[in-house]
C-alpha atoms as a PDB file:
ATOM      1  CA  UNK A   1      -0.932   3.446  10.550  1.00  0.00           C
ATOM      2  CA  UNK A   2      -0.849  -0.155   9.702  1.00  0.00           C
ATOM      3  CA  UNK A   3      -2.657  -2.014   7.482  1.00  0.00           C
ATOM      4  CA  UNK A   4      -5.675  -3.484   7.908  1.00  0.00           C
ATOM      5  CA  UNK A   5      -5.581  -6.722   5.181  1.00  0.00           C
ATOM      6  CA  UNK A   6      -2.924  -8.363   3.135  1.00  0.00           C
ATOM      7  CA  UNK A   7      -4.277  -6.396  -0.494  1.00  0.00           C
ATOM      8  CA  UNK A   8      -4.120  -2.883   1.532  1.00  0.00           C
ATOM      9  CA  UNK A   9      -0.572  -4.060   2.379  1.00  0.00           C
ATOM     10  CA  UNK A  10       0.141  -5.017  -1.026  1.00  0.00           C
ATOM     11  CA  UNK A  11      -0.946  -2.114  -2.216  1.00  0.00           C
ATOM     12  CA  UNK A  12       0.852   0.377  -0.312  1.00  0.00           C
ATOM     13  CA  UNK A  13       4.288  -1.324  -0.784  1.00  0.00           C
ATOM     14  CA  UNK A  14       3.293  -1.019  -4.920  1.00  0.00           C
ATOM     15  CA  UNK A  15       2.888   2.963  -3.978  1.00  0.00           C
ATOM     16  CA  UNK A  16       6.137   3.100  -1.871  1.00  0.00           C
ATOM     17  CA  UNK A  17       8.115   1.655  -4.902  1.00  0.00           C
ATOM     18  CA  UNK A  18       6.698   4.008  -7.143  1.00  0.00           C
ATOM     19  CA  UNK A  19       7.413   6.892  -4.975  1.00  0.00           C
ATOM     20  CA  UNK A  20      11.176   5.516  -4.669  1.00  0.00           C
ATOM     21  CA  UNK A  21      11.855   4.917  -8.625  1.00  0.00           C
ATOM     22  CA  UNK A  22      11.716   1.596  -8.436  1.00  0.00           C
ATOM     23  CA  UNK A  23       8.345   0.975 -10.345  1.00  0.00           C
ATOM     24  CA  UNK A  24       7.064   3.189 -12.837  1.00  0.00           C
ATOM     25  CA  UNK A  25       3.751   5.712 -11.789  1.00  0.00           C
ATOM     26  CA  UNK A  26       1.841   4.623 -14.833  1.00  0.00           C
ATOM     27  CA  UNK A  27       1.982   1.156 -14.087  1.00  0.00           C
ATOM     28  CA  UNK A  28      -0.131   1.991 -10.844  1.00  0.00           C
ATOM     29  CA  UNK A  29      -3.712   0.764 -10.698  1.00  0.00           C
ATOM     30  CA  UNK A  30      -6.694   1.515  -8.267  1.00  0.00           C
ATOM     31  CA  UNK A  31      -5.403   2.072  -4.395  1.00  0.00           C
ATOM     32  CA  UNK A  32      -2.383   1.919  -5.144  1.00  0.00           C
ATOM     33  CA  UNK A  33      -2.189   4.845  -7.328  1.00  0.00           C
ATOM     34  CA  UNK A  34      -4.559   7.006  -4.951  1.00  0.00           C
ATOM     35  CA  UNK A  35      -2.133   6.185  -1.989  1.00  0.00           C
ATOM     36  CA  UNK A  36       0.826   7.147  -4.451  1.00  0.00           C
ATOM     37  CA  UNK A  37      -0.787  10.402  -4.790  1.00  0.00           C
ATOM     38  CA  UNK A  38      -2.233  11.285  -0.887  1.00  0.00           C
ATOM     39  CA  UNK A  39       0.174   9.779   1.119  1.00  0.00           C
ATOM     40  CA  UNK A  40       4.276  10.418   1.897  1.00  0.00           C
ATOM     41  CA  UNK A  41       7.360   7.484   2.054  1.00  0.00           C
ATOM     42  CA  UNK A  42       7.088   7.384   5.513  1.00  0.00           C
ATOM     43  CA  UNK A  43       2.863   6.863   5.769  1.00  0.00           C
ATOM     44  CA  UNK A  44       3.605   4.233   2.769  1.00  0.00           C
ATOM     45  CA  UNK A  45       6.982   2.410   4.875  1.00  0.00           C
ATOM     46  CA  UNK A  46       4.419   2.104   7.897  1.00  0.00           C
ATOM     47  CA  UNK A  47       1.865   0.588   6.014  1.00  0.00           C
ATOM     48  CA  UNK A  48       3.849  -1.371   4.202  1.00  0.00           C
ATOM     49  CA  UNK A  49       5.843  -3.102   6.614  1.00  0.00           C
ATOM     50  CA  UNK A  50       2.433  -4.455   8.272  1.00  0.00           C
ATOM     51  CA  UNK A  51       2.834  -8.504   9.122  1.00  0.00           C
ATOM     52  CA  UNK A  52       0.454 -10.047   6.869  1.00  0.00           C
ATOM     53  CA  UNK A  53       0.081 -13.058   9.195  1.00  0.00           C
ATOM     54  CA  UNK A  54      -2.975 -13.026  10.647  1.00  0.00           C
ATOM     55  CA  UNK A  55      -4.561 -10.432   8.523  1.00  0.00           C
ATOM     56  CA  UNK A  56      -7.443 -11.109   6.404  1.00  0.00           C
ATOM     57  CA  UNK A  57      -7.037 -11.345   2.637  1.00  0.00           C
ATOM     58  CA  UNK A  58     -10.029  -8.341   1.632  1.00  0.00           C
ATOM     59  CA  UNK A  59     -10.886  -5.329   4.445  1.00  0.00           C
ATOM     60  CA  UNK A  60     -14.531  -6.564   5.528  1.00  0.00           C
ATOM     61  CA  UNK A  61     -17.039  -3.590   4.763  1.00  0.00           C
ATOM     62  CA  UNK A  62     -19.250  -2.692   7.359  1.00  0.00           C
END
C-alpha cells in the first residue's frame, strides 16, 4: 500500500529502520512507532518507497 503524504512516508521509512537495527525502538515517536508495532518489513518497504513528488505534505482529513 503506498503512502498517501510525504509525513506518512517519512514515517514509515523511520519504522522500517527500526525494524532493521538501524535506529533504535525507543527513539520512535507517534505513527511511526504504531506502524513499528502493526505492520511487517515488507508493508513498511512498500510504504516507504512511495515517490513523494506530487504528494501532499499532511493526509487531508475528511
Amino acid at each position: 500500500m503506498p503512502a498517501k503524504s510525504k509525513k506518512q512516508q517519512m514515517a514509515a521509512g523511520a519504522a522500517l529502520a527500526a525494524k532493521r537495527g538501524k535506529r533504535s525502538k525507543s527513539s520512535l515517536k507517534g505513527a511511526s512507532r504504531g506502524m513499528y508495532k502493526s505492520m511487517s518489513k515488507a508493508e513498511l518497504r512498500r510504504m516507504a518507497k512511495t515517490k513523494r513528488k506530487g504528494k501532499p505534505t499532511k493526509k487531508k482529513r475528511r
